[in-house]
Structures are given as C-alpha cells and as structure tokens.
N, C-alpha and C. Protein backbone atom coordinates (compact mmCIF):
# COMPACT_ATOMS: atom_id res chain seq x y z
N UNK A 1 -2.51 18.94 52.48
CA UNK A 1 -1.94 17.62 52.37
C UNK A 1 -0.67 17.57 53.21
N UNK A 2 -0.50 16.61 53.86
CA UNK A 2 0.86 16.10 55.05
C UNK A 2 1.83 15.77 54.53
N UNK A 3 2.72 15.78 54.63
CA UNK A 3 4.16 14.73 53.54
C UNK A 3 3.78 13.35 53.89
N UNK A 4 2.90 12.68 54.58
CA UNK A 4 2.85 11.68 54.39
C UNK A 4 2.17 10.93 53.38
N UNK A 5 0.99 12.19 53.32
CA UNK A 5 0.07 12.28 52.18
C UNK A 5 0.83 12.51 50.69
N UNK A 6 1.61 13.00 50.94
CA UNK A 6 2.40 13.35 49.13
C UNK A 6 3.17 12.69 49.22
N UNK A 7 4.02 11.66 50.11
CA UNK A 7 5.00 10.62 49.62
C UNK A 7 3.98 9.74 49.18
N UNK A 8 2.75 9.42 49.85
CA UNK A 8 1.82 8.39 49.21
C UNK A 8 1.65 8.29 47.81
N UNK A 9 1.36 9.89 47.86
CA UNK A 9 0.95 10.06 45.97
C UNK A 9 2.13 9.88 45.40
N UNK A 10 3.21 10.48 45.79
CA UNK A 10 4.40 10.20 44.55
C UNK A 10 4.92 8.89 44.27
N UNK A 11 4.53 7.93 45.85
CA UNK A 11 4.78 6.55 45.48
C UNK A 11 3.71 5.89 43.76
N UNK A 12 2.49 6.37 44.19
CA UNK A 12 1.41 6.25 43.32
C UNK A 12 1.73 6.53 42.01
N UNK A 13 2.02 7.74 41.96
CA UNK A 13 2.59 8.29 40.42
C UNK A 13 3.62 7.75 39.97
N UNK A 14 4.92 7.36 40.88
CA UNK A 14 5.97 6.82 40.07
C UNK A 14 6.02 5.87 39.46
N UNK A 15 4.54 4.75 40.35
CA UNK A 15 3.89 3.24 39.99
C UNK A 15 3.42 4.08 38.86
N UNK A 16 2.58 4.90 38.14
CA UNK A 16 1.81 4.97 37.00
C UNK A 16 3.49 5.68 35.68
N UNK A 17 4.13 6.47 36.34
CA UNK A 17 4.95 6.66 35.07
C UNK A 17 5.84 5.87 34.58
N UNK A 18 6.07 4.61 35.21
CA UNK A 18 6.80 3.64 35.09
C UNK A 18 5.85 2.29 34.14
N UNK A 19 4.14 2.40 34.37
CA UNK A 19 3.57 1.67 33.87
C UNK A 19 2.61 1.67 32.97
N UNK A 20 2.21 3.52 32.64
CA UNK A 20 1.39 4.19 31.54
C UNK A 20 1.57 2.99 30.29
N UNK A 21 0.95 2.49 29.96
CA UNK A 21 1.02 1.98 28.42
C UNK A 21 0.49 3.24 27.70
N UNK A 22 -0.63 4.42 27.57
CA UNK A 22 -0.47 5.48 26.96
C UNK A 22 0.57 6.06 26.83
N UNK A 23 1.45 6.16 27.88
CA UNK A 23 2.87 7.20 27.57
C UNK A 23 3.73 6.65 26.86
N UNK A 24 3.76 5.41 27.54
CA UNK A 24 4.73 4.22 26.73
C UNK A 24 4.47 4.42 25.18
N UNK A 25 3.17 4.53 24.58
CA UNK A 25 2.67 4.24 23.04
C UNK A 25 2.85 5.19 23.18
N UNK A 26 1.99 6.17 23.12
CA UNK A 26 3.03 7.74 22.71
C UNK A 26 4.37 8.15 22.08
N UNK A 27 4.95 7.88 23.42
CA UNK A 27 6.81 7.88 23.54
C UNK A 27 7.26 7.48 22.23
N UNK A 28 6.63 6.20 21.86
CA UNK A 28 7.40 5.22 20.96
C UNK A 28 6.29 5.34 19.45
N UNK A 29 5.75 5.88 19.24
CA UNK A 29 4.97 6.10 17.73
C UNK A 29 5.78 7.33 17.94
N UNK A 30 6.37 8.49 18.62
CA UNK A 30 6.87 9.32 18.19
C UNK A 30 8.28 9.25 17.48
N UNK A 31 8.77 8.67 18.52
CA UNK A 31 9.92 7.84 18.29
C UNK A 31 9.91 7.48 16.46
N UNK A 32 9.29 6.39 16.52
CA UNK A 32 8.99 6.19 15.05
C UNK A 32 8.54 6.60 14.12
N UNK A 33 7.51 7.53 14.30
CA UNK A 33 7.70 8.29 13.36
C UNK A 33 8.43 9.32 13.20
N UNK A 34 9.32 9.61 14.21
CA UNK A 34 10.62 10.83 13.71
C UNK A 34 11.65 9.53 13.00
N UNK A 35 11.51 8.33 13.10
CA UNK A 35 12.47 7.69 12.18
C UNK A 35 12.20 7.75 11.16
N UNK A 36 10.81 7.72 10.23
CA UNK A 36 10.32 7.43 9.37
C UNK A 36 10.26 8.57 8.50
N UNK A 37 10.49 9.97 9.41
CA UNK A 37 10.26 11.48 9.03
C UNK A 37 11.81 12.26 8.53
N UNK A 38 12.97 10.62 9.51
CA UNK A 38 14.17 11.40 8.98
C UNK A 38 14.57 10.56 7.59
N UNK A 39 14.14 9.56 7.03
CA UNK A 39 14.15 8.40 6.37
C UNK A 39 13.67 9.57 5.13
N UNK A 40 12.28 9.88 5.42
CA UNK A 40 11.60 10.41 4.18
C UNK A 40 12.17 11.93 3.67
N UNK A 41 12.85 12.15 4.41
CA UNK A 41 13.10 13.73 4.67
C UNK A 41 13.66 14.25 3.00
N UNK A 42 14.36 13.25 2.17
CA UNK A 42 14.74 13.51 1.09
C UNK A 42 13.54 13.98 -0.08
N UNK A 43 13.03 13.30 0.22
CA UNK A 43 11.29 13.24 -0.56
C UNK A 43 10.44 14.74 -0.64
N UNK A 44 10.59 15.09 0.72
CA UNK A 44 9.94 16.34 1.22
C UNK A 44 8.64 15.42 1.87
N UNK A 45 8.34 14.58 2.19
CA UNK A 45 7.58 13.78 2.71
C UNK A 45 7.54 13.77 4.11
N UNK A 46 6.76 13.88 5.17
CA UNK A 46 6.94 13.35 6.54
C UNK A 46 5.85 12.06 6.26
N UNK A 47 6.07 11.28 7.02
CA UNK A 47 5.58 9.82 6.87
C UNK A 47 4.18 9.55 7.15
N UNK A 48 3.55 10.69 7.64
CA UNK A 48 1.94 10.66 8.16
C UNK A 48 1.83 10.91 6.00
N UNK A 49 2.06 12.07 5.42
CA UNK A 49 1.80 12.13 4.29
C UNK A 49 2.12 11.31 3.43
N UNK A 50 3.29 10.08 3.57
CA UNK A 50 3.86 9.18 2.92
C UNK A 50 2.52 8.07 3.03
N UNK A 51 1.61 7.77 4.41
CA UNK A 51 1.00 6.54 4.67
C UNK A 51 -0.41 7.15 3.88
N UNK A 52 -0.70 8.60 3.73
CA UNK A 52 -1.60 8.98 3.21
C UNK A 52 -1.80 8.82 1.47
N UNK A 53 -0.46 8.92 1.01
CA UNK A 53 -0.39 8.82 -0.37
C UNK A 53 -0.61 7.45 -0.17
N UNK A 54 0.07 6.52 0.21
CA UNK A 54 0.08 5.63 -0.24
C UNK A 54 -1.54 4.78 0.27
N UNK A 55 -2.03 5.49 1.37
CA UNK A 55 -3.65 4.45 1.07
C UNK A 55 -4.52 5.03 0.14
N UNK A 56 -4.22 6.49 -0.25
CA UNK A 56 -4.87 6.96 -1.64
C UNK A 56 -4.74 6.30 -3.14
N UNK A 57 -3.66 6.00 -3.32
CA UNK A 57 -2.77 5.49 -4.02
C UNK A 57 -3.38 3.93 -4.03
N UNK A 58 -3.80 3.34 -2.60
CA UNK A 58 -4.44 1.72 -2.73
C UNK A 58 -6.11 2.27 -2.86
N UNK A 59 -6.17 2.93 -2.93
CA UNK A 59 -8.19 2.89 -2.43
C UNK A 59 -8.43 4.29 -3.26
N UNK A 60 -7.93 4.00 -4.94
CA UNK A 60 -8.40 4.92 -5.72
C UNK A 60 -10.09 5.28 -5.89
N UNK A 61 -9.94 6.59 -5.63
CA UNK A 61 -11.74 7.11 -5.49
C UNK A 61 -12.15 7.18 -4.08
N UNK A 62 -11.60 6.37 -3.30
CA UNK A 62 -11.95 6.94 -1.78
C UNK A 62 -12.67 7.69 -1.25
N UNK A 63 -13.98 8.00 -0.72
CA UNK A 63 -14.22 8.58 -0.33
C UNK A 63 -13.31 9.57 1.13
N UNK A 64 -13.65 10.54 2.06
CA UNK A 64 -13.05 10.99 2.80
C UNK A 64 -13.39 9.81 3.98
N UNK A 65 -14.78 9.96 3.87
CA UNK A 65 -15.44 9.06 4.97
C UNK A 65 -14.64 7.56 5.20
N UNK A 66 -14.28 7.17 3.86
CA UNK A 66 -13.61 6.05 3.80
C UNK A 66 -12.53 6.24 3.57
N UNK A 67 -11.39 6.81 3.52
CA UNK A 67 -10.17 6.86 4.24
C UNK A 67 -9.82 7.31 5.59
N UNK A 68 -10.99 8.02 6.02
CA UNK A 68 -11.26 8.29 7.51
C UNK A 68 -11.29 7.05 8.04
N UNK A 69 -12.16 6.18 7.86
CA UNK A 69 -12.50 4.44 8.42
C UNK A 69 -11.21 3.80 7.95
N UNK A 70 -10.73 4.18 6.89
CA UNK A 70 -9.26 2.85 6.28
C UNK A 70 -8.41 3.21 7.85
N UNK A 71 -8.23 4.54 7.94
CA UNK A 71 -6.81 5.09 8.78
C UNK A 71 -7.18 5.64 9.84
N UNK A 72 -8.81 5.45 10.60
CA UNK A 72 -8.64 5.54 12.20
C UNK A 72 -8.24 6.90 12.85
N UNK A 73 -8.46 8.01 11.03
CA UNK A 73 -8.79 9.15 11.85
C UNK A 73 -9.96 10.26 11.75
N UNK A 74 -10.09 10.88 12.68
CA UNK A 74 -11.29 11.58 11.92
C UNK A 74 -11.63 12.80 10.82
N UNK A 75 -12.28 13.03 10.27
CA UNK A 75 -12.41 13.73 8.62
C UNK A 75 -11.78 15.00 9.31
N UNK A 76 -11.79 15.58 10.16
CA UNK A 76 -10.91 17.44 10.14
C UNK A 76 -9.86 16.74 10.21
N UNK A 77 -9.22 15.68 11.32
CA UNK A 77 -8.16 15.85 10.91
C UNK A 77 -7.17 15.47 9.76
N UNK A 78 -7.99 14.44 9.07
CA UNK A 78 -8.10 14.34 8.09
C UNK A 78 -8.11 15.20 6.78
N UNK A 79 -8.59 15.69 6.60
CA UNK A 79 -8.97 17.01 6.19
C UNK A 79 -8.09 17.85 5.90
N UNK A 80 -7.51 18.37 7.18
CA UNK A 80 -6.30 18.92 7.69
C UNK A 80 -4.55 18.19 6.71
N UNK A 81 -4.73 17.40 6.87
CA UNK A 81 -3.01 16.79 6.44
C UNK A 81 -3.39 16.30 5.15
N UNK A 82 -4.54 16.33 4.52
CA UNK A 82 -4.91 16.25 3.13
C UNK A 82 -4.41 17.50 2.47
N UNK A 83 -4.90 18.85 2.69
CA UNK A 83 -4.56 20.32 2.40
C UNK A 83 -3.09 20.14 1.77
N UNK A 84 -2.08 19.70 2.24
CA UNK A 84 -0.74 20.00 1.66
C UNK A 84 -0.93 19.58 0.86
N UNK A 85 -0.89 17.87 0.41
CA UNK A 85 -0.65 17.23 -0.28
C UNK A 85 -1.81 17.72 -1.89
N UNK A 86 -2.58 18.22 -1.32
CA UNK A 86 -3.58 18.65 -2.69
C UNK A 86 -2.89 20.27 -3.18
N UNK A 87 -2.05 20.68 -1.85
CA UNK A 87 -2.06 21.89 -2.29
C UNK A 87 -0.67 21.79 -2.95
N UNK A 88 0.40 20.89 -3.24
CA UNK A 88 1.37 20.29 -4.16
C UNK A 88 1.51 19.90 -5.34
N UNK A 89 -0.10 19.30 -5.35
CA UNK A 89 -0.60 18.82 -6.83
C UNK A 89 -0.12 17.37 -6.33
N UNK A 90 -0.36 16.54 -5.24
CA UNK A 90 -0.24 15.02 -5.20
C UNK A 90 -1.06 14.38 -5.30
N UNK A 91 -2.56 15.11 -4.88
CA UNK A 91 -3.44 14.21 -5.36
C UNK A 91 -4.80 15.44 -5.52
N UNK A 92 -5.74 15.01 -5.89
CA UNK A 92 -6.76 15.65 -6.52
C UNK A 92 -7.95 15.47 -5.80
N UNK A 93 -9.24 16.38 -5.58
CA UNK A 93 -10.26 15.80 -5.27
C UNK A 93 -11.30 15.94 -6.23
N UNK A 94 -12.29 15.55 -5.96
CA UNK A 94 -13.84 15.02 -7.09
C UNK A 94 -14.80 15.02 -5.84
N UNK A 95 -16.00 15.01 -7.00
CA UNK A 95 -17.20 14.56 -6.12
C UNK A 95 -17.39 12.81 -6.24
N UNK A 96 -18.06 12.49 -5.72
CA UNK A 96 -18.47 11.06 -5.69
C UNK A 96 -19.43 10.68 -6.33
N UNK A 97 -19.94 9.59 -6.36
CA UNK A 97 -21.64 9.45 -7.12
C UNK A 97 -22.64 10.21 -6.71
N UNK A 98 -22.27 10.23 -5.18
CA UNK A 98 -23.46 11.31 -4.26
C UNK A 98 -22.74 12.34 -4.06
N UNK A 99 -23.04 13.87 -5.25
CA UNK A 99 -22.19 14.59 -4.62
C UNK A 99 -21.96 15.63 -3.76
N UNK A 100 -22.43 15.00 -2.63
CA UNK A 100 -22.54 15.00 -1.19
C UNK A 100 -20.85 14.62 -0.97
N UNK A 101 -20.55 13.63 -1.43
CA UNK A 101 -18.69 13.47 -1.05
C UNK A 101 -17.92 13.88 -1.66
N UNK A 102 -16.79 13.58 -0.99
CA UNK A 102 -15.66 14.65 -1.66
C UNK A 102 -14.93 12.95 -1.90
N UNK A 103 -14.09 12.47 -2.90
CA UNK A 103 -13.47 11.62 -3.21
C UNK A 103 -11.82 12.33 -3.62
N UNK A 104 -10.83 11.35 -3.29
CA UNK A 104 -9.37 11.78 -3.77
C UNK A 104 -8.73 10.83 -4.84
N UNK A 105 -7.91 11.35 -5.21
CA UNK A 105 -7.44 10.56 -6.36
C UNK A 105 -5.67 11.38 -6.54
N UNK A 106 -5.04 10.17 -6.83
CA UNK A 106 -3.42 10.11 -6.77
C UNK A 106 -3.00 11.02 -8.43
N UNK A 107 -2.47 12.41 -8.23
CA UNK A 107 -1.72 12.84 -9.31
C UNK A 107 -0.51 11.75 -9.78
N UNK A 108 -0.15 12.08 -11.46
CA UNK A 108 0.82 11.67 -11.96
C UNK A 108 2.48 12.30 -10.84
N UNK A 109 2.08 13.56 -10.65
CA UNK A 109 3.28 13.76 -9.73
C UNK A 109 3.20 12.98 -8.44
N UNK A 110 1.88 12.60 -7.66
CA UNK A 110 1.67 12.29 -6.67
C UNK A 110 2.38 10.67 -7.15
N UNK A 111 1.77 10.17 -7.58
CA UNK A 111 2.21 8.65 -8.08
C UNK A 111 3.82 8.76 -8.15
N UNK A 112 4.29 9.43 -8.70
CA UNK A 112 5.58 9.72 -9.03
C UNK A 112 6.84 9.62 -7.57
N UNK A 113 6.17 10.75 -6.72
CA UNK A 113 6.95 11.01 -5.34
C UNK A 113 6.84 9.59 -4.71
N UNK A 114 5.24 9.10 -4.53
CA UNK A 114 5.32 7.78 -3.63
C UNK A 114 6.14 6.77 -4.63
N UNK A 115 6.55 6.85 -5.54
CA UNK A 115 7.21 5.70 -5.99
C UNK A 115 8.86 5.90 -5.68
N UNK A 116 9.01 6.93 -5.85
CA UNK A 116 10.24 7.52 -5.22
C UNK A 116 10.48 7.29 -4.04
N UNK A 117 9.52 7.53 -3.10
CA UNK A 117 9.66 7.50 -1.53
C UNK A 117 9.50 6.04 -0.72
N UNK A 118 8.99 5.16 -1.67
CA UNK A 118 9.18 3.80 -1.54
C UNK A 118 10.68 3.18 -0.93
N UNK A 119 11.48 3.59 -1.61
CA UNK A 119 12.76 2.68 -1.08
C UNK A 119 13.15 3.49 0.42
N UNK A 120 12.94 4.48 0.34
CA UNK A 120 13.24 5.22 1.93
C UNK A 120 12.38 4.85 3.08
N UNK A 121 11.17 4.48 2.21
CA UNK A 121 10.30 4.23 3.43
C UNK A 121 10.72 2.50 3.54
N UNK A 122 11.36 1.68 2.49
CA UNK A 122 11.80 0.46 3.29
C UNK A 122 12.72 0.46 4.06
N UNK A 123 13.73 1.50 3.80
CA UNK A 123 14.90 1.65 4.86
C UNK A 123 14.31 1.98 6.24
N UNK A 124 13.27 2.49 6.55
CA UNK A 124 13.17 2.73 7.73
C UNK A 124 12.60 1.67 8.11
N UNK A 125 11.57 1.03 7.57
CA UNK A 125 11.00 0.12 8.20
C UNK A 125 11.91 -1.00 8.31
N UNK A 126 12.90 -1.06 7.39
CA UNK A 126 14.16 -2.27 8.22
C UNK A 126 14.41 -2.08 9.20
N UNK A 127 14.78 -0.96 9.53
CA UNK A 127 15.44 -0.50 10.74
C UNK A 127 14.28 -1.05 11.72
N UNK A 128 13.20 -0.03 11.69
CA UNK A 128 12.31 -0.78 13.02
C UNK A 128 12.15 -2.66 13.15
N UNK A 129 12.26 -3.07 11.87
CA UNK A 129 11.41 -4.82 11.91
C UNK A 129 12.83 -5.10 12.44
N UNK A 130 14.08 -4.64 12.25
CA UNK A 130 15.08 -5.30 12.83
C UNK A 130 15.19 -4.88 14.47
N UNK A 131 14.91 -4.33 15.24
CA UNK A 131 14.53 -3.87 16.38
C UNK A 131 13.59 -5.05 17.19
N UNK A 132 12.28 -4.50 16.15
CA UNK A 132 11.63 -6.12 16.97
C UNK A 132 11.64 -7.45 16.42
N UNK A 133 12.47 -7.67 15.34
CA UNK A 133 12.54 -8.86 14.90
C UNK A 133 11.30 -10.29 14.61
N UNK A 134 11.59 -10.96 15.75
CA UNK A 134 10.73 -12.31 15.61
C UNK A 134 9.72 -11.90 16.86
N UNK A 135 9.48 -10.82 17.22
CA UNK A 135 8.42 -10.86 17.80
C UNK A 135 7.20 -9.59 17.16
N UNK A 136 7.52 -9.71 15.84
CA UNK A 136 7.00 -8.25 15.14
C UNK A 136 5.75 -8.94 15.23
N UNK A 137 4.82 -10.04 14.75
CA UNK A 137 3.58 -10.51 14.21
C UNK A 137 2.72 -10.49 16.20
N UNK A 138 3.55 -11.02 17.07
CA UNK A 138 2.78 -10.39 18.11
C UNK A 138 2.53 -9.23 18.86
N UNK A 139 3.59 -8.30 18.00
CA UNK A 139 3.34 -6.68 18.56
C UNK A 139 2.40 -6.25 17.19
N UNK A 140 2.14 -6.39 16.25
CA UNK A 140 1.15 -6.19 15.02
C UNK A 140 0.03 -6.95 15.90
N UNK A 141 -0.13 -7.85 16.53
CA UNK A 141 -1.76 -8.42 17.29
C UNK A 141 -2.14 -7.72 18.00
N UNK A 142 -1.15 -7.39 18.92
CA UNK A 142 -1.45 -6.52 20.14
C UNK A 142 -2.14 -5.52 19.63
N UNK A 143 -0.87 -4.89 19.00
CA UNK A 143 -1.18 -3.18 18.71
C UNK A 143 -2.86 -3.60 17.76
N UNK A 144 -3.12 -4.62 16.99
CA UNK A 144 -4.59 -4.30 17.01
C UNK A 144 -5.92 -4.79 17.62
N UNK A 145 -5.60 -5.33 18.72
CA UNK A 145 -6.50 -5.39 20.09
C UNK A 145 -6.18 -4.41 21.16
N UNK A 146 -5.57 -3.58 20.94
CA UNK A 146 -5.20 -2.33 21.67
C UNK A 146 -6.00 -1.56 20.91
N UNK A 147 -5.94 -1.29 19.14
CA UNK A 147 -7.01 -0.44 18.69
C UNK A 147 -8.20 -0.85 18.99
N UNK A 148 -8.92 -1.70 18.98
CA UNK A 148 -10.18 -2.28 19.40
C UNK A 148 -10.98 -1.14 20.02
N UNK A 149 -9.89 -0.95 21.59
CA UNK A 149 -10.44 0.30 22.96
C UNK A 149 -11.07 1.39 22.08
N UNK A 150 -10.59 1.78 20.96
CA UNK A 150 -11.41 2.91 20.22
C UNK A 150 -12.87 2.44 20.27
N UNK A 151 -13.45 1.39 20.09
CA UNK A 151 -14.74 0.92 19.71
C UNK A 151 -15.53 1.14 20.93
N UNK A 152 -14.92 0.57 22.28
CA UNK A 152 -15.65 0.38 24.19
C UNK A 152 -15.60 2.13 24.08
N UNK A 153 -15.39 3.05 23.42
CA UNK A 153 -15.47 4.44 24.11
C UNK A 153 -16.05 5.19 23.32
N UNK A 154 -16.71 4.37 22.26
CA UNK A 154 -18.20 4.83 21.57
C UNK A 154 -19.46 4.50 22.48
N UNK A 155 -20.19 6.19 21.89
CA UNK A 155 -21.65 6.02 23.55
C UNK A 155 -22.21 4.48 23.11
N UNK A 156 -23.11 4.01 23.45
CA UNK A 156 -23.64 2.70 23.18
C UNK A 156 -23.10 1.28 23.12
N UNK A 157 -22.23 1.48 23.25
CA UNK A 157 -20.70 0.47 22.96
C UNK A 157 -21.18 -0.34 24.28
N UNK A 158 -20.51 -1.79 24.62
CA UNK A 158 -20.76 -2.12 25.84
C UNK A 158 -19.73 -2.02 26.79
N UNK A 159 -20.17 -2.15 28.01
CA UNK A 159 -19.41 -1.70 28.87
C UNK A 159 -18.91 -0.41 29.19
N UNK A 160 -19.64 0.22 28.25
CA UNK A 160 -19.34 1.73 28.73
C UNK A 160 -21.29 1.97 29.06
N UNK A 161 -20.94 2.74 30.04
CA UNK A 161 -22.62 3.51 30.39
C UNK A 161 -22.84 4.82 30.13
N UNK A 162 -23.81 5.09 29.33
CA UNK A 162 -24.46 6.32 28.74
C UNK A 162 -24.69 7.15 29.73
C-alpha cells in the first residue's frame, strides 16, 4: 500500500470513528451502566442483576426461555448472571409444568434487597432522565427501532439472504 493509499483509508476510518452508531451505543450503555453500578454499589448489586431481579420479581414463574425473550438475551448468557443471584439465595429455581423448564422465582431476601435497591436505582435514573430530559420518549423510540435490527439478522428474516 502507497501513502496515498493509507491517507485514503485513514480519511475513511476517521469518517467511520466519528460516525459508528455501534461504538457510539457501546460507549454510552457503558457509560450508564457504570452509573447505575456506582448508584447500586451500596446494595452489592451491579445493575445488570438489579434489572434481573427486578423482571423476576415482575414475571413471577418465568420461565428461562421467557425471561430470555422479556430481556433480549440469550439463555447461557442468561444463565450465566442468574448463577450469583441464586447462588445468594435471591431467587430460586423450579421446574415448570413441562419439566423440561427451569422457572425462577424471587426469595424473601431477594424481594427484600430489590426493595432496598429501589431508591438507588431512582437516583441514578434521575441523573440520566435529567441528561436527556424532554427528548427521553424519542431516544426510548429510537433505541426500540434500533432493537428491531436484532430481528433482519435472523436466517429467514427479510432482507437478509440465506
């Protein structure tokens, strides 16, 4: 490659690190959730386990499969950041009707911490809603027609070719 050839590309690249919306979202869910992680920090909570109690906590009996689908991630890793919280005594698992599943369910201690960890987790989220203020309900649209792209990059999906 010529230097004329690699000023080309670095022109190229500096256009993409300046305009990544992946890096950009990245950058800034990290961002936030180290706010949310220093917020909870009293709790012993980091905030991925705070959003976990608390959709356990809404969707008593849950299957895995279906808190996998509530929260958009998949069952290992899932799976995975479940382990603490069961291995604390925050929440419990069962079989399901088919017991083929594994279902969770919110301990009295578990119930206990998220009720505790409630007011910390509003302090943080002040902090962020005051950040974006009056434009929070169109970054909540976005951000979920941005999740959508998960769906176009399933095989069969359209617009993607098998």
């Amino acid at each position: 490659m010529d230097n004329k050839d690699i000023e080309k590309l670095k022109g190229i690249c500096g256009k993409v690190a300046e305009s990544c919306m992946g890096m950009r979202v990245r950058r800034a869910a990290r961002v936030v959730a180290n706010h949310y992680d220093k917020h909870l920090k009293p709790t012993g909570l980091k905030g991925t386990q705070f959003t976990l109690l608390n959709t356990i906590f809404m969707n008593p009996a849950a299957t895995i499969g279906q808190l996998s689908d509530i929260l958009g991630l998949d069952r290992t890793t899932l799976n995975r950041n479940l382990k603490p919280l069961e291995g604390k005594g925050l929440i419990r698992s069962g079989s399901g009707k088919d017991p083929r599943t594994r279902t969770l369910q919110m301990t009295k201690e578990g119930t206990k911490l998220l009720q505790s960890a409630l007011p910390l987790w509003l302090e943080a989220q002040t902090g962020v809603m005051e950040i974006v203020d009056n434009r929070i309900k169109r970054l909540m649209d976005d951000l979920g027609e941005l999740e959508k792209l998960g769906n176009l990059s399933q095989p069969g999906q359209a617009g993607i070719e098998n």
